[in-house]
N, C-alpha and C. Protein backbone atom coordinates (compact mmCIF):
# COMPACT_ATOMS: atom_id res chain seq x y z
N UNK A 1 -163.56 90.03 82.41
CA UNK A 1 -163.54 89.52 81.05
C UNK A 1 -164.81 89.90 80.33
N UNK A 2 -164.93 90.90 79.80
CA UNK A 2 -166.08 91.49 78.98
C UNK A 2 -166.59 90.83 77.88
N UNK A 3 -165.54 90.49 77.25
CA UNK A 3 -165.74 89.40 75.77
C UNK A 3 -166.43 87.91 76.37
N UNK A 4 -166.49 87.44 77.69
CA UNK A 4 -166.72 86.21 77.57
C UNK A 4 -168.20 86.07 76.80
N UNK A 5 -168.92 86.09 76.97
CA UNK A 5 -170.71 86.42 76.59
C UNK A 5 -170.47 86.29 75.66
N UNK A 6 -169.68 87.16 75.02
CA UNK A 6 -169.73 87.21 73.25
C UNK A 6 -169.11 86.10 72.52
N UNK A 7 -167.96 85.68 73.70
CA UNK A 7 -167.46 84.38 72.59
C UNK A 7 -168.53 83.01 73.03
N UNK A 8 -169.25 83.07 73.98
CA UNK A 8 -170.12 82.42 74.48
C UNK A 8 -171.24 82.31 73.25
N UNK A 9 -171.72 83.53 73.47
CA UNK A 9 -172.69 83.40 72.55
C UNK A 9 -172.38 83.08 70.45
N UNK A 10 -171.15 83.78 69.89
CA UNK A 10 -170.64 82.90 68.96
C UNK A 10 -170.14 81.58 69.29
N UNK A 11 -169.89 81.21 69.94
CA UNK A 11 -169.59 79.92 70.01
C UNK A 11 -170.95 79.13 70.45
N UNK A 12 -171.82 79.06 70.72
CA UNK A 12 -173.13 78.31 70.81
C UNK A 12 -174.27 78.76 69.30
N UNK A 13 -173.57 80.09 68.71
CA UNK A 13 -174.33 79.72 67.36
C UNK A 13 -173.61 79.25 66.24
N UNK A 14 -172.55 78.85 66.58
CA UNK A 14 -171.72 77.98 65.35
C UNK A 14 -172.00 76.26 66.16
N UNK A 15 -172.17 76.08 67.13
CA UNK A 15 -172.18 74.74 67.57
C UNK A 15 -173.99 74.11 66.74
N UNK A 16 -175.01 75.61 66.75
CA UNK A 16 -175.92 75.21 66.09
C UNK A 16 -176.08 75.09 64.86
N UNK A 17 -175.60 75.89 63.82
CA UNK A 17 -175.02 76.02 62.28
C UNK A 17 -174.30 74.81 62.15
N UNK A 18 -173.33 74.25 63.14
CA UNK A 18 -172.60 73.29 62.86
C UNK A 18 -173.79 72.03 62.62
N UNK A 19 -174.62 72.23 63.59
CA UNK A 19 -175.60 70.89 64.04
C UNK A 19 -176.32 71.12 62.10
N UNK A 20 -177.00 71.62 61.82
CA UNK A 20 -177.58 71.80 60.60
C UNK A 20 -177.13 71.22 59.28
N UNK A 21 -175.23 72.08 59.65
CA UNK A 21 -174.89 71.76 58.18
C UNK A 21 -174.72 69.75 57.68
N UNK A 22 -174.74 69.44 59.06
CA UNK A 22 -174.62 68.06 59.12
C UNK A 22 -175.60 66.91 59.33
N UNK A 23 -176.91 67.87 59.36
CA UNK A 23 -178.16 67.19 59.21
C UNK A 23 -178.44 66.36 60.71
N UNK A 24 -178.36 66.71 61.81
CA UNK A 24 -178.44 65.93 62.65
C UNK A 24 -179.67 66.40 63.39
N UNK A 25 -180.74 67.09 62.33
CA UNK A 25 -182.11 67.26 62.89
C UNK A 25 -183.21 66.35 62.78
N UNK A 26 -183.91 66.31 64.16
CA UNK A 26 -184.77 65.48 64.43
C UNK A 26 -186.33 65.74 63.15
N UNK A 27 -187.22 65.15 63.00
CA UNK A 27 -188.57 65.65 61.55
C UNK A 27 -188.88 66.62 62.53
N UNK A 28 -189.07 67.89 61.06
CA UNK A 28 -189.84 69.22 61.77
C UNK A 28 -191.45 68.78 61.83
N UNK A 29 -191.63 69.77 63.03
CA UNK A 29 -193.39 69.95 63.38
C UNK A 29 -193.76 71.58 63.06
N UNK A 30 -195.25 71.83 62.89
CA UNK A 30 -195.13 73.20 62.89
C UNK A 30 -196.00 73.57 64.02
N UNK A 31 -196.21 74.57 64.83
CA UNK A 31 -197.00 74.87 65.75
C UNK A 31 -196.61 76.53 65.93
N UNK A 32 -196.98 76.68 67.46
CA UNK A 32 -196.94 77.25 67.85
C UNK A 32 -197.67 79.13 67.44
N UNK A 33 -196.79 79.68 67.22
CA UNK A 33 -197.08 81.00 66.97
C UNK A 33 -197.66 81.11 65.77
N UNK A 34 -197.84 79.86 65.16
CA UNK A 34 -198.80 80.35 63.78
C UNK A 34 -199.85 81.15 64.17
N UNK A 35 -200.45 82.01 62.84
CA UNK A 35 -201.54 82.90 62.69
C UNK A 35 -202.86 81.60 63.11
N UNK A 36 -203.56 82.72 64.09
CA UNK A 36 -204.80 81.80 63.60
C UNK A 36 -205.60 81.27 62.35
N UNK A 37 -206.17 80.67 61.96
CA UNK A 37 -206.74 80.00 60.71
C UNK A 37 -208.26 80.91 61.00
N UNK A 38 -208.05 80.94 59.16
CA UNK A 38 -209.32 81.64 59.11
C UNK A 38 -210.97 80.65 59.48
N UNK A 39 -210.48 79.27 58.89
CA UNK A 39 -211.39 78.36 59.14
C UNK A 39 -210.96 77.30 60.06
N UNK A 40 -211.94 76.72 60.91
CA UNK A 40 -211.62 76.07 61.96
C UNK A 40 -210.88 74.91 61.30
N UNK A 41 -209.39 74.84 61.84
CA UNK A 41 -208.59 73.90 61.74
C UNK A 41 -208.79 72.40 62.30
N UNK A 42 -208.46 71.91 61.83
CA UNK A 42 -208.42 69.88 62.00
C UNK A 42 -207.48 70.02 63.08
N UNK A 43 -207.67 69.17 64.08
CA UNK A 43 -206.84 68.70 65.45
C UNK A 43 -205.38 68.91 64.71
N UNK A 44 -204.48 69.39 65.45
CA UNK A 44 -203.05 69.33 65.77
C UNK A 44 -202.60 67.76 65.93
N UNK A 45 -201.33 67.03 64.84
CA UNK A 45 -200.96 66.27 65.70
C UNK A 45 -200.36 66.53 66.71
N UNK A 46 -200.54 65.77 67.67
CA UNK A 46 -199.88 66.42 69.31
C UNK A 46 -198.95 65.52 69.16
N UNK A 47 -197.79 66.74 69.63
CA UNK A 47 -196.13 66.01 69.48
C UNK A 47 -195.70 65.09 70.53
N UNK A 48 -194.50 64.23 70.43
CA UNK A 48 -194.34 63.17 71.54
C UNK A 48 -193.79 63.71 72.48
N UNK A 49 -193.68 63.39 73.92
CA UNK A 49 -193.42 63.75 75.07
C UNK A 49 -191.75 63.56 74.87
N UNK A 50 -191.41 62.54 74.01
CA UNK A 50 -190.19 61.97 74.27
C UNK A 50 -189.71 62.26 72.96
N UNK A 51 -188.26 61.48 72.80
CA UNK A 51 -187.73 61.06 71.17
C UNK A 51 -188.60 60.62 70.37
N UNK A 52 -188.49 60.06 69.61
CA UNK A 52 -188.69 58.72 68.42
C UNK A 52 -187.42 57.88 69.00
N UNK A 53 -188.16 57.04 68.99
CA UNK A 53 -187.20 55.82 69.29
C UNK A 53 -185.80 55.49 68.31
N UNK A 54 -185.60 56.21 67.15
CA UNK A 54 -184.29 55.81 66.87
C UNK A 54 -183.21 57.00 67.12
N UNK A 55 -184.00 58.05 67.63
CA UNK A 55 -183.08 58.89 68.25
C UNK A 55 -182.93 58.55 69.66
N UNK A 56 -183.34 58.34 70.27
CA UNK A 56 -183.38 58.04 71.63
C UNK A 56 -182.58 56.97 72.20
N UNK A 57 -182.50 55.78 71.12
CA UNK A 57 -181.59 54.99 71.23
C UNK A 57 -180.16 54.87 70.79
N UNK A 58 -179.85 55.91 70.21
CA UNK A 58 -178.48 56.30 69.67
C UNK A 58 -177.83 56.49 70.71
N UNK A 59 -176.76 56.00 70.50
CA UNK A 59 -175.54 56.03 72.11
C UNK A 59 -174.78 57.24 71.51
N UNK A 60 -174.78 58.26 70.42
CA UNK A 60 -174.65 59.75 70.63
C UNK A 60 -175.50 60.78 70.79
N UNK A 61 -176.64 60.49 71.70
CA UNK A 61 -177.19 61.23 72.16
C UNK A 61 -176.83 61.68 74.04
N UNK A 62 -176.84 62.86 73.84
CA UNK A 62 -175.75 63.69 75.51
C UNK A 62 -176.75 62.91 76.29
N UNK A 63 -176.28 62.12 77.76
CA UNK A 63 -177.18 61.67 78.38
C UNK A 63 -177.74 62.74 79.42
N UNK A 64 -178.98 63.09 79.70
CA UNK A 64 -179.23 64.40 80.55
C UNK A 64 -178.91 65.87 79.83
N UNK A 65 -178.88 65.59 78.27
CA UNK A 65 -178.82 66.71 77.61
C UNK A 65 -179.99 67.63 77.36
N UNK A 66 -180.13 69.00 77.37
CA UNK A 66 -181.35 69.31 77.75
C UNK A 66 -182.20 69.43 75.84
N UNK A 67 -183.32 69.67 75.53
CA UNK A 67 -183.49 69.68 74.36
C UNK A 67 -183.92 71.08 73.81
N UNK A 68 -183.61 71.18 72.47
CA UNK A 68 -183.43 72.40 71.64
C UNK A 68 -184.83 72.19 70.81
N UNK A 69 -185.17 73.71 70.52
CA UNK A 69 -186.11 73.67 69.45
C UNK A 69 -185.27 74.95 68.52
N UNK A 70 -185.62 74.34 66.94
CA UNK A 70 -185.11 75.25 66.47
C UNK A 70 -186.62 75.61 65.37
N UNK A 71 -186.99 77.21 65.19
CA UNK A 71 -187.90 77.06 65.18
C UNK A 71 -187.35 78.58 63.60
N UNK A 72 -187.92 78.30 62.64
CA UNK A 72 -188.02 79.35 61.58
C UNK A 72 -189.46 80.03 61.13
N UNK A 73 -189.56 81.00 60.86
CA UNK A 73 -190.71 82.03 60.59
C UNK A 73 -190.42 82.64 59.53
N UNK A 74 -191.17 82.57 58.61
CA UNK A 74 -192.05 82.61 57.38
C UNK A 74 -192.46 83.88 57.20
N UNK A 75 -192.30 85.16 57.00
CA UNK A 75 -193.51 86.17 57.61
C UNK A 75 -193.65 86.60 56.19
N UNK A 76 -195.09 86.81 56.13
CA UNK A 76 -195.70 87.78 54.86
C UNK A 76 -194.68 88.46 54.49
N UNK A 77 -194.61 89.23 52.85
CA UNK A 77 -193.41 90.21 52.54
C UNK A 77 -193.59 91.21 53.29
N UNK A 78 -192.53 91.67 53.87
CA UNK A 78 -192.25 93.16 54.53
C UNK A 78 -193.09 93.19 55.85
N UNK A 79 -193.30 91.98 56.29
CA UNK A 79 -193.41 92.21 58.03
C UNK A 79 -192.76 91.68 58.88
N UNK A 80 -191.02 91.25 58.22
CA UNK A 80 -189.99 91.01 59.28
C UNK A 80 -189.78 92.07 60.41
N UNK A 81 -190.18 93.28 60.41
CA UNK A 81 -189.94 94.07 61.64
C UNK A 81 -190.86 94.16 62.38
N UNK A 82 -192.30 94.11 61.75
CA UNK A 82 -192.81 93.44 62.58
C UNK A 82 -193.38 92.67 63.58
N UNK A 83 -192.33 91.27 63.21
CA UNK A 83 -192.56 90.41 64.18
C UNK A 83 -191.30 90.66 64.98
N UNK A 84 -190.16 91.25 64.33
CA UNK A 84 -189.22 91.55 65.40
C UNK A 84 -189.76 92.37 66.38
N UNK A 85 -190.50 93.20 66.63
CA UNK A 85 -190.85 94.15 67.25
C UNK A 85 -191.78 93.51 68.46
N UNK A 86 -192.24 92.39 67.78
CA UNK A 86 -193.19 91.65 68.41
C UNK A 86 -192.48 90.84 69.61
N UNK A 87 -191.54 90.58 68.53
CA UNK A 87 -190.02 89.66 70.09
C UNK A 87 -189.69 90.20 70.94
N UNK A 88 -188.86 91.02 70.49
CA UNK A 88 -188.56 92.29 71.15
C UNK A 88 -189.28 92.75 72.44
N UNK A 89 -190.35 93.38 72.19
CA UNK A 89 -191.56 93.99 72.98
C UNK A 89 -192.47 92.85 73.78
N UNK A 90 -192.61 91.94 73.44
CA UNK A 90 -193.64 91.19 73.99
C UNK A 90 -192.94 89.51 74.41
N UNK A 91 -192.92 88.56 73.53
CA UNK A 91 -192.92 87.43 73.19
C UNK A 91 -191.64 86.67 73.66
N UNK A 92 -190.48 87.35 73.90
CA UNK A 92 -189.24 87.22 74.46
C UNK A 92 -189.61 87.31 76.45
N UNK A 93 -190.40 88.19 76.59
CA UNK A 93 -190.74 87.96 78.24
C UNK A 93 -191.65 87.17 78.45
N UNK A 94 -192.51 86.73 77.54
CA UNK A 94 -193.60 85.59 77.92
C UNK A 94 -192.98 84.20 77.85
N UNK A 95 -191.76 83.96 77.01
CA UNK A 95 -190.90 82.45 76.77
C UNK A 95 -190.11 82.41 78.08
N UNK A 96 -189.64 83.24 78.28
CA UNK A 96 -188.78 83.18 79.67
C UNK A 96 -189.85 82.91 81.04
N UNK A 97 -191.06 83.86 80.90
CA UNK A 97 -192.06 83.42 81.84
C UNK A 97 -192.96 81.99 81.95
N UNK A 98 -192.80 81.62 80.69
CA UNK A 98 -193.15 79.84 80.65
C UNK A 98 -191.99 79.16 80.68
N UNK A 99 -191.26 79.21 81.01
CA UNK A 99 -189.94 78.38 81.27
C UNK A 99 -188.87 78.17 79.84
N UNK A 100 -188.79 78.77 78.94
CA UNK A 100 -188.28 78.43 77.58
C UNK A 100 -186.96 79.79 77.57
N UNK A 101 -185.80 78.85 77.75
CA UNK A 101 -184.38 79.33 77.62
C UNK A 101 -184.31 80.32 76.43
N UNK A 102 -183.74 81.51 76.30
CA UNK A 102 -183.71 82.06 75.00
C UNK A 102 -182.05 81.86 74.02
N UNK A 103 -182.08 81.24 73.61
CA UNK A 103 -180.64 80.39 73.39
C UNK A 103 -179.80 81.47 72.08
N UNK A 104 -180.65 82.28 70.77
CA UNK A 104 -180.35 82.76 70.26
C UNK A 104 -181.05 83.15 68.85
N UNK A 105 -180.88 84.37 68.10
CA UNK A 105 -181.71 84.46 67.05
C UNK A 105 -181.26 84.92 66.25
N UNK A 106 -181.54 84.73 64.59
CA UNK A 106 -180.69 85.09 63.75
C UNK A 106 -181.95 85.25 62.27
N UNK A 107 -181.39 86.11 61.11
CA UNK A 107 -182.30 86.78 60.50
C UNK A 107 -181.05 86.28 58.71
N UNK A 108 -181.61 85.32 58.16
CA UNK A 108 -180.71 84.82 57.04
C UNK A 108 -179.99 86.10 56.07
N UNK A 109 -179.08 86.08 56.13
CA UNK A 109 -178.32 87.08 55.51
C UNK A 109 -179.10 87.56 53.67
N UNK A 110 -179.16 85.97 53.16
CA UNK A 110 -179.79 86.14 51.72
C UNK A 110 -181.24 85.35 51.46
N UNK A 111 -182.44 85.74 52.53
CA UNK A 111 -183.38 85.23 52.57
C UNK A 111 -184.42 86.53 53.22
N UNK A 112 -185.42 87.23 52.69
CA UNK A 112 -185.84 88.01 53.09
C UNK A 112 -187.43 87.71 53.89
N UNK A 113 -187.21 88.38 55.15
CA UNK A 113 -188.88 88.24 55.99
C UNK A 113 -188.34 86.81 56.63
N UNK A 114 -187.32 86.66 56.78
CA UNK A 114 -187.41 84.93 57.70
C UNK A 114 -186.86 85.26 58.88
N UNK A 115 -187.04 84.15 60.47
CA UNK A 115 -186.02 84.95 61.25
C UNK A 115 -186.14 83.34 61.85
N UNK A 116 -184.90 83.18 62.28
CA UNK A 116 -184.92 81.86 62.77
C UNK A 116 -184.57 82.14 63.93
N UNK A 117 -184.70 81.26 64.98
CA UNK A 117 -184.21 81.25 66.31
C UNK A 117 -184.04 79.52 67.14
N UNK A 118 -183.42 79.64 68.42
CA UNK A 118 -183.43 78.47 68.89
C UNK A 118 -184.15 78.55 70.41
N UNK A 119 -184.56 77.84 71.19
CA UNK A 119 -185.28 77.77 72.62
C UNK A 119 -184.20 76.38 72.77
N UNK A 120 -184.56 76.52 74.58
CA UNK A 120 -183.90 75.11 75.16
C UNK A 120 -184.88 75.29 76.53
N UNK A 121 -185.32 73.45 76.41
CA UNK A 121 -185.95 73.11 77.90
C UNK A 121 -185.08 72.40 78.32
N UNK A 122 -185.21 71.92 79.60
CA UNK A 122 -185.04 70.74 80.33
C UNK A 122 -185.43 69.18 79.61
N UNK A 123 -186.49 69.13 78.73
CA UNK A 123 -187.07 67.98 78.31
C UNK A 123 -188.28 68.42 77.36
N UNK A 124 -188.33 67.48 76.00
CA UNK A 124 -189.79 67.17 75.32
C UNK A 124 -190.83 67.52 76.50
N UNK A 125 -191.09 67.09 77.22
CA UNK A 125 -192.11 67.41 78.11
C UNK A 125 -192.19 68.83 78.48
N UNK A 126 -191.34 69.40 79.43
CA UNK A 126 -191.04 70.84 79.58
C UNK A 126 -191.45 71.63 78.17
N UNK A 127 -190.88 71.33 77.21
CA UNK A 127 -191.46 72.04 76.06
C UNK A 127 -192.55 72.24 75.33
N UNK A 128 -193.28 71.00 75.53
CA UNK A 128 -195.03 70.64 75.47
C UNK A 128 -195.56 71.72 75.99
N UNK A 129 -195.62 71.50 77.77
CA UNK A 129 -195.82 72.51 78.88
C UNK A 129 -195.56 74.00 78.38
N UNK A 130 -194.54 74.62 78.10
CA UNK A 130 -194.30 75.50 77.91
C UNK A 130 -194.66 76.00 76.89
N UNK A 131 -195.25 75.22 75.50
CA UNK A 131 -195.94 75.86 74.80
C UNK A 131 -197.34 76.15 74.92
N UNK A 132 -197.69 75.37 75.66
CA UNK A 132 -199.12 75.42 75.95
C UNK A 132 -199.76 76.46 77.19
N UNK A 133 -198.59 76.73 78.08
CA UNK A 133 -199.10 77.78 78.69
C UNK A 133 -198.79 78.78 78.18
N UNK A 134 -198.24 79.07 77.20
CA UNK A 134 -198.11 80.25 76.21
C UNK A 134 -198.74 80.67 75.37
N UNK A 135 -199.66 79.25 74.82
CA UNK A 135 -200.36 80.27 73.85
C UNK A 135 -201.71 79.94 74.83
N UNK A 136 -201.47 80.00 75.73
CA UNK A 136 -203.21 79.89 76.43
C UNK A 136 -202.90 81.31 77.59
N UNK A 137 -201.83 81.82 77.34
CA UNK A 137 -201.43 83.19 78.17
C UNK A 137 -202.04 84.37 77.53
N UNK A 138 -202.99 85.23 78.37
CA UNK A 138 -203.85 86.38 78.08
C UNK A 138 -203.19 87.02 77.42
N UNK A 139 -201.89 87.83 78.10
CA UNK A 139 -200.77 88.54 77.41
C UNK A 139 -200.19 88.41 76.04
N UNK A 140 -199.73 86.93 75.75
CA UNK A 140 -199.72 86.46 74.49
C UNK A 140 -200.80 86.93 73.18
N UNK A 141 -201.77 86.41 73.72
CA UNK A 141 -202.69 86.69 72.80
C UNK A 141 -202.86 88.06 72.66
N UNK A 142 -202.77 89.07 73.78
CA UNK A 142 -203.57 90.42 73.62
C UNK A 142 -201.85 90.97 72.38
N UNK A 143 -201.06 90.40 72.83
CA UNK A 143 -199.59 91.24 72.45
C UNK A 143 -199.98 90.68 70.47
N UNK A 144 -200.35 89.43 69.97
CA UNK A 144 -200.47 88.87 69.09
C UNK A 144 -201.45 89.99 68.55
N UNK A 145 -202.72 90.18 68.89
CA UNK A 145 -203.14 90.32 68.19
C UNK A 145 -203.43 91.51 67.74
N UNK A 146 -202.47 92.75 68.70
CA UNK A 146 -202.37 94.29 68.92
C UNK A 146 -201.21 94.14 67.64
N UNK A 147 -200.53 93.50 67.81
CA UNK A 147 -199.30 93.51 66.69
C UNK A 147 -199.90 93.06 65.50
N UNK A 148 -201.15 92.60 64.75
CA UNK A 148 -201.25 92.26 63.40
C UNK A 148 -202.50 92.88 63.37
N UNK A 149 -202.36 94.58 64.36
CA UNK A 149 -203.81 95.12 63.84
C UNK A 149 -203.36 95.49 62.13
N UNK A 150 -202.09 95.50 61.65
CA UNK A 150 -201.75 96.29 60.20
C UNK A 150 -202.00 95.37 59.48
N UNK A 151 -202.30 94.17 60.02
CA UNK A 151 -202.60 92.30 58.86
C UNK A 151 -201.44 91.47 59.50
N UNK A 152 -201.73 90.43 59.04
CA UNK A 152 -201.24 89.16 59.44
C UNK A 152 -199.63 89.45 59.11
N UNK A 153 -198.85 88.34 60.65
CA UNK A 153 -197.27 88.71 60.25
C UNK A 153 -196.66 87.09 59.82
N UNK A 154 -196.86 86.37 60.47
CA UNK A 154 -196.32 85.05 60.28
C UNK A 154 -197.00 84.31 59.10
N UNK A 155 -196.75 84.04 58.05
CA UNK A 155 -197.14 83.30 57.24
C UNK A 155 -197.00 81.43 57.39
N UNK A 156 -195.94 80.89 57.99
CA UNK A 156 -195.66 79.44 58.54
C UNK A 156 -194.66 79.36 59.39
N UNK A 157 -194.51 78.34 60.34
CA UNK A 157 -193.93 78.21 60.60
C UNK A 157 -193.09 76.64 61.20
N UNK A 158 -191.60 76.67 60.84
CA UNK A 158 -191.32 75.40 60.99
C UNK A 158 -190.34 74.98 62.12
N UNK A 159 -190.76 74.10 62.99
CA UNK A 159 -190.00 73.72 64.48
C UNK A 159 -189.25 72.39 64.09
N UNK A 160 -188.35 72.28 64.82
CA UNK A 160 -187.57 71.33 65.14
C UNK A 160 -186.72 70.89 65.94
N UNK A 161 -187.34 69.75 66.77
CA UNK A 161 -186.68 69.54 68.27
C UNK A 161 -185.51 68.57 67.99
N UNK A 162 -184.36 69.04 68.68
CA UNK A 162 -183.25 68.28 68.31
C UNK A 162 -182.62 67.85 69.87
N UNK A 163 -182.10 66.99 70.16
CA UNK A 163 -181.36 66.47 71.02
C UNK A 163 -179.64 67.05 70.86
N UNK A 164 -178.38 66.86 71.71
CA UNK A 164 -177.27 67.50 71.40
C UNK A 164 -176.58 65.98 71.58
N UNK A 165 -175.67 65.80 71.06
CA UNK A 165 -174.72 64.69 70.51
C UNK A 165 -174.01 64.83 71.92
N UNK A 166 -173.54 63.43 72.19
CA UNK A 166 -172.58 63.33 73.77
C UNK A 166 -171.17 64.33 73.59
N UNK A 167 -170.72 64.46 72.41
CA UNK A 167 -169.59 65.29 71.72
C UNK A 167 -169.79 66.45 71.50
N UNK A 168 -171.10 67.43 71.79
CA UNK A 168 -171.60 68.43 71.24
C UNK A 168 -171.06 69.18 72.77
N UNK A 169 -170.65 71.14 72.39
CA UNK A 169 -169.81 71.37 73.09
C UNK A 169 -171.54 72.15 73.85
N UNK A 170 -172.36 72.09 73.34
CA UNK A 170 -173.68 73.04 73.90
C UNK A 170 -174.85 71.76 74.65
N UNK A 171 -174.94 71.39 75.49
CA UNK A 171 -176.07 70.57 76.02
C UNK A 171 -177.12 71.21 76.85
């Protein structure tokens, strides 16, 4: 069955489009792959290990469901290839090497320089972990900063960890 993958993989990015159009996202954070700051930045709030308590207590949340980040990028005009190149080549083997599922990625049809994508851990925690040995990974950084010898690619960026509904066909 050759097609399975493919209906696999459309069918887990309409289960996420679905999650969106219906607002069932947890408050975005921003982190991660942002550009460094030109001036020394103010502490990070550091994100919770867990839910917020009124997600967590919702009896439609999957029990043992693993958690999603859905994460969008911002990039300066005309360095969407760029940072694709950057995925591509680098940044896609370092997420898999910190433990971060590559779930799927997509580039807005009528929105230019954006590229959104999704990750999946095991847990808030796992995902903490996994960002943090990532951007404290030599490789990371050397791949980051070989890729914006032409100038800066990411302009912001916005995360959002979502939980999957007990009814949701992707956990």
């Amino acid at each position: 069955m050759p097609q399975l993958p493919s209906f696999i993989a459309r069918r887990t990015a309409l289960a996420f489009v679905s999650a969106l159009a219906v607002g069932t996202l947890m408050p975005s954070i921003t982190s991660a792959q942002q550009p460094p700051a030109t001036t020394p930045p103010a502490a990070p709030a550091a994100a919770p290990a867990t839910p917020p308590a009124a997600v967590a207590a919702s009896p439609s949340v999957a029990k043992d469901g693993r958690v999603f980040e859905l994460r969008t990028y911002y990039c300066h005009p005309g360095r969407l290839e760029a940072l694709n190149k950057r995925f591509r080549d680098h940044t896609n083997k370092l997420f898999v090497k910190h433990g971060m599922q590559l779930v799927g990625y997509w580039i807005p049809i009528d929105k230019p320089d954006i590229l959104t994508y999704v990750l999946a851990y095991p847990s808030r925690a796992a995902a903490a972990k996994s960002w943090a040995d990532f951007r404290a990974d030599p490789d990371w950084n050397a791949a980051r900063t070989a890729s914006e010898a032409d100038g800066p690619i990411v302009l912001k960026v916005d995360s959002v960890y979502m939980s999957p509904t007990d009814y949701s066909p992707v956990k």
